[in-house]
C-alpha atoms as a PDB file:
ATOM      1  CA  UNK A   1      -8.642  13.526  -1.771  1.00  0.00           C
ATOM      2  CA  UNK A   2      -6.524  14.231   1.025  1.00  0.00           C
ATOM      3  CA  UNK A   3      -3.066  13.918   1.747  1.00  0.00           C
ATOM      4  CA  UNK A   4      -1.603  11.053   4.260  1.00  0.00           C
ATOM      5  CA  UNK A   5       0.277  12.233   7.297  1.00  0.00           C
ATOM      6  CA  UNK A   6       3.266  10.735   5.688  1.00  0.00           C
ATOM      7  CA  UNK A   7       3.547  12.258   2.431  1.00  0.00           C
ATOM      8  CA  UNK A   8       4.437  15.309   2.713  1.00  0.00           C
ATOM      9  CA  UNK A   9       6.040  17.924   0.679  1.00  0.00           C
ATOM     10  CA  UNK A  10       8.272  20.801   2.165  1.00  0.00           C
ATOM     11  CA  UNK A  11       7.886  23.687   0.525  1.00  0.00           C
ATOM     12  CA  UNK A  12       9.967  25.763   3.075  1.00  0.00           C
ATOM     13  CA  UNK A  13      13.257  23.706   2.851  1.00  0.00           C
ATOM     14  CA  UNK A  14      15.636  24.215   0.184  1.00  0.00           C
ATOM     15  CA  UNK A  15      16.759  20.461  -1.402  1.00  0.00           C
ATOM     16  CA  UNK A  16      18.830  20.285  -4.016  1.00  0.00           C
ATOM     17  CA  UNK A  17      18.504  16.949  -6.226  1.00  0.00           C
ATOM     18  CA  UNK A  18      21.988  15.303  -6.404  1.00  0.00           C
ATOM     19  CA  UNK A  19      20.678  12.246  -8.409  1.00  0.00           C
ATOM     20  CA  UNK A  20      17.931  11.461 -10.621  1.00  0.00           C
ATOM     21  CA  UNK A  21      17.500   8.011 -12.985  1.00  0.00           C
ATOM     22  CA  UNK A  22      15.792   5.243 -13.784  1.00  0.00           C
ATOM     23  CA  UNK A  23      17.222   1.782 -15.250  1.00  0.00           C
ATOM     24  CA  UNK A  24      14.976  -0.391 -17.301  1.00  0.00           C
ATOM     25  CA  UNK A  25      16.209  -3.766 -16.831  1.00  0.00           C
ATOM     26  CA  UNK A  26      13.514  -6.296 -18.963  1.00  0.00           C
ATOM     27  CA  UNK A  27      10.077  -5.401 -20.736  1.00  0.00           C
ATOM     28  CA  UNK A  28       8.280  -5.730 -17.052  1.00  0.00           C
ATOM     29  CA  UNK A  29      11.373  -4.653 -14.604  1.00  0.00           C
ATOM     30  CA  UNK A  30      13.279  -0.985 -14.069  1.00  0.00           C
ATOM     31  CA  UNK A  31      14.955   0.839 -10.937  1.00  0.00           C
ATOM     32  CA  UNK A  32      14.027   4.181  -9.422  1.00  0.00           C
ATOM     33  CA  UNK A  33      16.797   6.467  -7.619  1.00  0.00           C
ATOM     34  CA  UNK A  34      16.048   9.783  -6.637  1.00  0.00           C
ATOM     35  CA  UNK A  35      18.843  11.707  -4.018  1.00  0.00           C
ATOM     36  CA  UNK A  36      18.656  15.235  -2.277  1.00  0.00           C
ATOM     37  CA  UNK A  37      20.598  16.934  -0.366  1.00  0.00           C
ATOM     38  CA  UNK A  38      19.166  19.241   2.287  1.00  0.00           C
ATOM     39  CA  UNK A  39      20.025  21.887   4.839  1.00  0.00           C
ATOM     40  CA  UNK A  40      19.334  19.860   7.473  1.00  0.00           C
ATOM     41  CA  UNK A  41      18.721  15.632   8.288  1.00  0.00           C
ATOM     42  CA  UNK A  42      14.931  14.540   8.399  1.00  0.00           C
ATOM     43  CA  UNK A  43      13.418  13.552  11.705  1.00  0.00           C
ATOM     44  CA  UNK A  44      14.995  10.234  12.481  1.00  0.00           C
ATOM     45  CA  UNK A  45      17.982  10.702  10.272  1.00  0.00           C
ATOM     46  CA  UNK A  46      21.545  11.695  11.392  1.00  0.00           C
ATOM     47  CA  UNK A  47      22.868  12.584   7.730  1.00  0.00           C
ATOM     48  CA  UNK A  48      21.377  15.706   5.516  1.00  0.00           C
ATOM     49  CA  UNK A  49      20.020  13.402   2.634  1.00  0.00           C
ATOM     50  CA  UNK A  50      17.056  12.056   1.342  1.00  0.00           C
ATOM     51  CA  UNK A  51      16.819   9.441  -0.743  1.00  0.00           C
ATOM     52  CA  UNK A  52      13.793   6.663  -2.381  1.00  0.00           C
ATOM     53  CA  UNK A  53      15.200   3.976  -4.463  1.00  0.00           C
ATOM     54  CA  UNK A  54      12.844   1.260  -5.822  1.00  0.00           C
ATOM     55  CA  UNK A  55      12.546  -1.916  -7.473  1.00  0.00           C
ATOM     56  CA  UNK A  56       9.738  -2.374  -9.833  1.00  0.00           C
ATOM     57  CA  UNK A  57       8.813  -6.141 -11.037  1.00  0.00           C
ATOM     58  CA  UNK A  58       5.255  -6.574 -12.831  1.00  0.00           C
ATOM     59  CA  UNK A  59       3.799  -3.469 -11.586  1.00  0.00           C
ATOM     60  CA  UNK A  60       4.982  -4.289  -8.136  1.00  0.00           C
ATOM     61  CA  UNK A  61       7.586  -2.284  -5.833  1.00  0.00           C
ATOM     62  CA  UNK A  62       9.993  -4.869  -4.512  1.00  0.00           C
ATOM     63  CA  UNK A  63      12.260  -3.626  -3.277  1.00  0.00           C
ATOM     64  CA  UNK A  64      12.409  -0.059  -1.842  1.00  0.00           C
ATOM     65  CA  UNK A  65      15.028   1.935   0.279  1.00  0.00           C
ATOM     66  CA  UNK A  66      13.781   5.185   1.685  1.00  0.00           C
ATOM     67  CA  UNK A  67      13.941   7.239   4.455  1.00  0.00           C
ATOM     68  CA  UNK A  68      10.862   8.544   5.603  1.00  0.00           C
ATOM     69  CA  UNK A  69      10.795  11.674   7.894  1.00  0.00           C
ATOM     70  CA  UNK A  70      10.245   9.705  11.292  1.00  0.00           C
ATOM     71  CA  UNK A  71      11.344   6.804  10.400  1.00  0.00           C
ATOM     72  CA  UNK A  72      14.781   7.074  10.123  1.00  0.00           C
ATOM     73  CA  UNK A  73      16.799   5.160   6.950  1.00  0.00           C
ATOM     74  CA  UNK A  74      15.175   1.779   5.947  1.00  0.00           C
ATOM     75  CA  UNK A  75      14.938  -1.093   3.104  1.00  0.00           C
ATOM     76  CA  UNK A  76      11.491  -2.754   2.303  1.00  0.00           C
ATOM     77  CA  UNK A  77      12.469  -6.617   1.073  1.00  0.00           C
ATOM     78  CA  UNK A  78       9.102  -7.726  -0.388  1.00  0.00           C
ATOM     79  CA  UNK A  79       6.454  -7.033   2.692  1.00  0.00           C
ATOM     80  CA  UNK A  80       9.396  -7.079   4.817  1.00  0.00           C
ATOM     81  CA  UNK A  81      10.542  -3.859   6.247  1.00  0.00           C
ATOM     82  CA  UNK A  82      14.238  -3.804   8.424  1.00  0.00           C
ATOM     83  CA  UNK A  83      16.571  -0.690   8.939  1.00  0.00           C
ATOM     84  CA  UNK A  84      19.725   0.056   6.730  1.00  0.00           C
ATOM     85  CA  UNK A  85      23.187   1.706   8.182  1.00  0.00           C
ATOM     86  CA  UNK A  86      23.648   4.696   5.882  1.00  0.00           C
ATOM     87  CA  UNK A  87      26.977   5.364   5.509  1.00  0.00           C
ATOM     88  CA  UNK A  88      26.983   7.885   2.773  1.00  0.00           C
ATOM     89  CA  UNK A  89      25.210   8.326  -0.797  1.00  0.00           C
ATOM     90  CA  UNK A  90      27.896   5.929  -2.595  1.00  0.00           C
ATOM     91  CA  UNK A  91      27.369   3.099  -0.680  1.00  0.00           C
ATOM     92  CA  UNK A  92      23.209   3.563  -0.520  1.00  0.00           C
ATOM     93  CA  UNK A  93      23.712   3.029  -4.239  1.00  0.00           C
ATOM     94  CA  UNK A  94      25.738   0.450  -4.308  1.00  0.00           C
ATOM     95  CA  UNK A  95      23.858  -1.690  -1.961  1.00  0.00           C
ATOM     96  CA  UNK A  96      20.744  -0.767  -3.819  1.00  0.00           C
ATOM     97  CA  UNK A  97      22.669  -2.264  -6.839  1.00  0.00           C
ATOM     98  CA  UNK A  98      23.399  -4.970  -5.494  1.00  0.00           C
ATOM     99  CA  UNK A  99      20.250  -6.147  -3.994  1.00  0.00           C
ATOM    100  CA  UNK A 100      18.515  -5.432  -7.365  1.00  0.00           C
ATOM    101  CA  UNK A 101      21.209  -7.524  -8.882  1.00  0.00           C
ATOM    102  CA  UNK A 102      20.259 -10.292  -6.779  1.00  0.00           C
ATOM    103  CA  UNK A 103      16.778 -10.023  -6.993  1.00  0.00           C
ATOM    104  CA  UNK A 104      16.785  -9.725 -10.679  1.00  0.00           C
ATOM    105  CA  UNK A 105      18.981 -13.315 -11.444  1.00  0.00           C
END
């Protein structure tokens, strides 16, 4: 099996996790949020975090924020991808939140 140009791991770079949990809303629904901190920002990125938060409905991801080296910080809305303003690691969650709030009702 090989590994995808996009997924990579760094093995050279230092992160430290700031934030780790998952939220399990209903029997087929729960929330992933993972948050590092690292030396320096990603390719495409003007802050020094990394971040994937996700949105899992009947074995299906949702909703996803991440920020891919490369690709700078984004939101995936269904099959719909559009970029997110980070601001800092409080407000990613809280618009995460929020979003799954509304997707959830």
């Amino acid at each position: 099996m090989t590994t995808l140009p996009s997924v990579v791991i760094l093995t050279n770079v230092k992160a430290e996790l700031l934030y780790r949990a998952r939220t399990y809303f209903r029997d087929d629904a729960f929330a992933e949020a993972v948050l590092w901190k690292l030396p320096a920002p990603l390719k495409g990125s003007s802050h020094s975090f990394k971040y994937r938060l996700a949105l899992v409905i009947s074995d299906e991801c949702v909703l996803r924020y991440d920020n891919e080296a490369g690709k700078g910080d984004h939101r995936h809305i269904g099959e719909r991808e559009e970029p997110y303003e980070f601001v800092d690691p409080e407000t990613l969650l809280a618009d995460f939140s929020a979003d799954v709030e509304r997707m959830l009702e």
